[in-house]
N, C-alpha and C. Protein backbone atom coordinates (compact mmCIF):
# COMPACT_ATOMS: atom_id res chain seq x y z
N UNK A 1 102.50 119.38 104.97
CA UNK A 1 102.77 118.19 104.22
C UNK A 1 102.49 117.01 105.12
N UNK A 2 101.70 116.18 104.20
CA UNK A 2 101.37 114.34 105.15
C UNK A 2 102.08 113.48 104.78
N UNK A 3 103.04 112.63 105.35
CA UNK A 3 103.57 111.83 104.87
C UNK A 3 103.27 110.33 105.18
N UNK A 4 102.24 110.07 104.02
CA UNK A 4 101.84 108.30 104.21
C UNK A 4 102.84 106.82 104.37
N UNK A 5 103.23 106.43 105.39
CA UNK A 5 104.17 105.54 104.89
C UNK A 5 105.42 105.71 103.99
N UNK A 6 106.28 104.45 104.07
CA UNK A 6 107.33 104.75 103.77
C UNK A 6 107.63 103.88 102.31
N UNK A 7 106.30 103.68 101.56
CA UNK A 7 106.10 102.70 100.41
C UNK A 7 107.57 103.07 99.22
N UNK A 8 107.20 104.35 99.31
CA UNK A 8 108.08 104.82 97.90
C UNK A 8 109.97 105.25 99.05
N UNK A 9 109.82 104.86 100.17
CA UNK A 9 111.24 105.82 100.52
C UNK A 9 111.09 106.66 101.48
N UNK A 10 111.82 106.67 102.11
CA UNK A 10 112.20 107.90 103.30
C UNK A 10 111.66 109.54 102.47
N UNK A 11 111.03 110.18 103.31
CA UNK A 11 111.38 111.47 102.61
C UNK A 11 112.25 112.45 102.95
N UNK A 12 113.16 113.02 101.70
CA UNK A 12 114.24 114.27 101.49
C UNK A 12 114.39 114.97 101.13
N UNK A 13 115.21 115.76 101.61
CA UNK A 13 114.98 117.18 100.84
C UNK A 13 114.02 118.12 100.89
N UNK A 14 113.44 118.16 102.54
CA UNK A 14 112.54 118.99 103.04
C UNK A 14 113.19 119.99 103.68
N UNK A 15 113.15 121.20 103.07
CA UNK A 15 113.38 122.41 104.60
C UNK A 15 112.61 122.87 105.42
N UNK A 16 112.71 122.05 106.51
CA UNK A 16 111.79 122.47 107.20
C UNK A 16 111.93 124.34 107.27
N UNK A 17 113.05 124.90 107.75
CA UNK A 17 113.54 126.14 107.63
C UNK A 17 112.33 127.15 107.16
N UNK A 18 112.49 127.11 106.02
CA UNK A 18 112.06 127.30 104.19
C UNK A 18 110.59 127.21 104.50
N UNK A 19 110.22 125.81 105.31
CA UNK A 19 108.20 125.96 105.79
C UNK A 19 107.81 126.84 106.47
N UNK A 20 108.65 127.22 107.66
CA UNK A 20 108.63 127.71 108.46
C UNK A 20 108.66 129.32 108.20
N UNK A 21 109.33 129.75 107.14
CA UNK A 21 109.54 131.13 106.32
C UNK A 21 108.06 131.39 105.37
N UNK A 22 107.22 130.34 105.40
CA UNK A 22 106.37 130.32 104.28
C UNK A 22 105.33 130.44 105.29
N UNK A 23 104.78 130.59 106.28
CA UNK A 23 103.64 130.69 106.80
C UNK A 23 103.63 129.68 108.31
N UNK A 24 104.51 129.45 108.89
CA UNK A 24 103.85 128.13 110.24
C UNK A 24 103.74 126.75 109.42
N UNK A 25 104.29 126.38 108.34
CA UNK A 25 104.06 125.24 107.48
C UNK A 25 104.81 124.45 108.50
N UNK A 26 103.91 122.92 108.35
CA UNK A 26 104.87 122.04 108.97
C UNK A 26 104.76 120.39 108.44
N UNK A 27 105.15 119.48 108.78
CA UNK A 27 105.10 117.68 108.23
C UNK A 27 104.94 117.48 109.48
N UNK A 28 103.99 116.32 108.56
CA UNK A 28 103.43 115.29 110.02
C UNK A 28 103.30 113.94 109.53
N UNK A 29 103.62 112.80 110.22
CA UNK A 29 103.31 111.87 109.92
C UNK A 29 102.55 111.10 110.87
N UNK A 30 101.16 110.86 110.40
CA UNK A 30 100.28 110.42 111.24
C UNK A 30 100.30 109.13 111.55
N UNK A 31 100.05 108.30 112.31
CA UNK A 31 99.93 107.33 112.91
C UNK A 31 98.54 106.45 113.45
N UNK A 32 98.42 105.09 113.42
CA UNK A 32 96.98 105.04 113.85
C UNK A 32 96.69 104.74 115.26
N UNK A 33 98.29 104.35 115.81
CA UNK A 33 98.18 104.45 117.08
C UNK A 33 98.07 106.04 117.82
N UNK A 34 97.86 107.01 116.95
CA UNK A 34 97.82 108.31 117.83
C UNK A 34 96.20 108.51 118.20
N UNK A 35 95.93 107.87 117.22
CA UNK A 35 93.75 108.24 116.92
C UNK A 35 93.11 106.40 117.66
N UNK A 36 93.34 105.63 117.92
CA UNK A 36 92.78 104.68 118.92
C UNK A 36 93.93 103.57 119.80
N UNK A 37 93.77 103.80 120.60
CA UNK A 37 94.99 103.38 121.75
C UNK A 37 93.63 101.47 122.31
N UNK A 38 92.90 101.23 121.85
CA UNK A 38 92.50 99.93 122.01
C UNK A 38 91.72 99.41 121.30
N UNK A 39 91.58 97.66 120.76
CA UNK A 39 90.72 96.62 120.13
C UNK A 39 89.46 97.32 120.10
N UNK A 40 88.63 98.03 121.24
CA UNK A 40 87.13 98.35 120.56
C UNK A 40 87.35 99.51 119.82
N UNK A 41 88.30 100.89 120.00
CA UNK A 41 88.48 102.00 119.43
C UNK A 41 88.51 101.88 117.66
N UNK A 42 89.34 100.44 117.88
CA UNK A 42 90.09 100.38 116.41
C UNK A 42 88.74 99.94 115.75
N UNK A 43 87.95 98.93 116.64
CA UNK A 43 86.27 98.41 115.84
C UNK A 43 85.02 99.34 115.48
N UNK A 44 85.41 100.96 116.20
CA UNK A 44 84.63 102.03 116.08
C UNK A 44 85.03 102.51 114.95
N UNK A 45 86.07 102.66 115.29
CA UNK A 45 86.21 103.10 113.81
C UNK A 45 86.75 102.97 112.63
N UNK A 46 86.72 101.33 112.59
CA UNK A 46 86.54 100.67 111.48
C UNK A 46 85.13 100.21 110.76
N UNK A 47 84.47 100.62 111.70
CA UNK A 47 83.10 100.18 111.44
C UNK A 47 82.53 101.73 110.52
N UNK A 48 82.68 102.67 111.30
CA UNK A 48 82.50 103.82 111.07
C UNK A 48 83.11 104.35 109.20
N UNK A 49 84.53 104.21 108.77
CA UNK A 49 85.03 104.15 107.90
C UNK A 49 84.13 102.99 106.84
N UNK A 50 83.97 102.00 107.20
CA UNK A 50 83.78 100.59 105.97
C UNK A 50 81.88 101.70 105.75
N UNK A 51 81.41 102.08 106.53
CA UNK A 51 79.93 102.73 106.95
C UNK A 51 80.37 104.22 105.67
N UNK A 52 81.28 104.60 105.69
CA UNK A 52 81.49 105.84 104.95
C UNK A 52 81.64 105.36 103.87
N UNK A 53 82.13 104.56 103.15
CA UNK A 53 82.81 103.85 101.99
C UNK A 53 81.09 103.35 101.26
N UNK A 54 80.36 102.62 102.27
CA UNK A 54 79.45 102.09 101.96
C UNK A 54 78.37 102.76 101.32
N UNK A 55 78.66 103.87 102.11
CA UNK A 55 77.51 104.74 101.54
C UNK A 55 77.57 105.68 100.37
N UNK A 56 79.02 105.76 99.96
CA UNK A 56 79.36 106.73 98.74
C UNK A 56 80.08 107.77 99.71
N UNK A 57 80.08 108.08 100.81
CA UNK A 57 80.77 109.40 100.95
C UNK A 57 82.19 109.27 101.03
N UNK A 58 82.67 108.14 101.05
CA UNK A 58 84.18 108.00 100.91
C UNK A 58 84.46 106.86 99.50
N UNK A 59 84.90 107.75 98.40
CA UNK A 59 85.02 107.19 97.26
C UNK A 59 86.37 105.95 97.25
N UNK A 60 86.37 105.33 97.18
CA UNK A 60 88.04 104.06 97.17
C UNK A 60 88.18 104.39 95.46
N UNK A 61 89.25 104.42 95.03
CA UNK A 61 89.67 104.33 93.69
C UNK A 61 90.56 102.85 93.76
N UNK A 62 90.37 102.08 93.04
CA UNK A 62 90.99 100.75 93.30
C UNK A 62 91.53 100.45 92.32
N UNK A 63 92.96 100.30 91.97
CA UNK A 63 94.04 100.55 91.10
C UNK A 63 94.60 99.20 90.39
N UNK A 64 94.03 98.05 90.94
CA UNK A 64 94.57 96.63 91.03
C UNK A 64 93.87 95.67 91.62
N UNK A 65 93.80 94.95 91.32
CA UNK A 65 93.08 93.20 92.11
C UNK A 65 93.89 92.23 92.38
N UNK A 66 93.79 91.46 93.22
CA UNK A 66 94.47 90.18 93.43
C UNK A 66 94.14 89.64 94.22
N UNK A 67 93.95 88.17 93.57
CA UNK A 67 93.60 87.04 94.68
C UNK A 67 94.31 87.11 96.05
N UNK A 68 93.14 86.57 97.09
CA UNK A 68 93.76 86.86 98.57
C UNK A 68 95.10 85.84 98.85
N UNK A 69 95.35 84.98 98.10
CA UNK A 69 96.32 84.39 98.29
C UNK A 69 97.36 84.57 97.83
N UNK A 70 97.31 85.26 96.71
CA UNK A 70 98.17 86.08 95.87
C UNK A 70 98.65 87.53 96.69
N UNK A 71 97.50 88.00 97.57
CA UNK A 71 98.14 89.14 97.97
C UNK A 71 99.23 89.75 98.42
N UNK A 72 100.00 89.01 99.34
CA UNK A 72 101.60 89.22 99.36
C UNK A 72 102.03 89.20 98.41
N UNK A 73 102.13 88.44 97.52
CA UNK A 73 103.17 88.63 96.47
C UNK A 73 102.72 89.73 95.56
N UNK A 74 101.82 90.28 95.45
CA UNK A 74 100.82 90.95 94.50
C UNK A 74 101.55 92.56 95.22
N UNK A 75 101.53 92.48 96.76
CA UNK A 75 101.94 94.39 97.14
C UNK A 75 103.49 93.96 97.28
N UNK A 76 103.90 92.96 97.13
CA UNK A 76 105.34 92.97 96.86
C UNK A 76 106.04 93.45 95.87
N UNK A 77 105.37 92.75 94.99
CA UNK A 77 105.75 93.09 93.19
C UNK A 77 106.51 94.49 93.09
């Protein structure tokens, strides 16, 4: 199990136990400081990602719009 952020809530009601009975199952919550530790790392591969997007191999599904000035209040809502 991946656990993205904490948008919707802490997550509960995991056994880990119970994963562990099911095969070596485990949770992770990834981080982006684990995958580039400096300013050019983060420009590699941001460049690299916007380069995947661009080309079709990484599809974005985009759920909502909002003006950039609106945007705080817009992922607040």
């Amino acid at each position: 199990m991946v656990s993205f952020g904490n948008a919707s809530g802490p997550v509960t009601g995991v056994d880990l136990a119970l994963l562990n009975q099911k095969g070596s199952l485990y949770v992770t919550r990834p981080s982006l400081n684990g995958y580039v530790t400096n300013r050019a790392e983060l420009q590699f591969a941001s460049n690299e990602l916007f380069s995947l997007i661009g080309s079709g191999a990484i599809k974005v599904d985009v759920k909502r719009r909002a003006k950039i000035c609106a945007g705080r209040c817009a992922t607040c809502a």
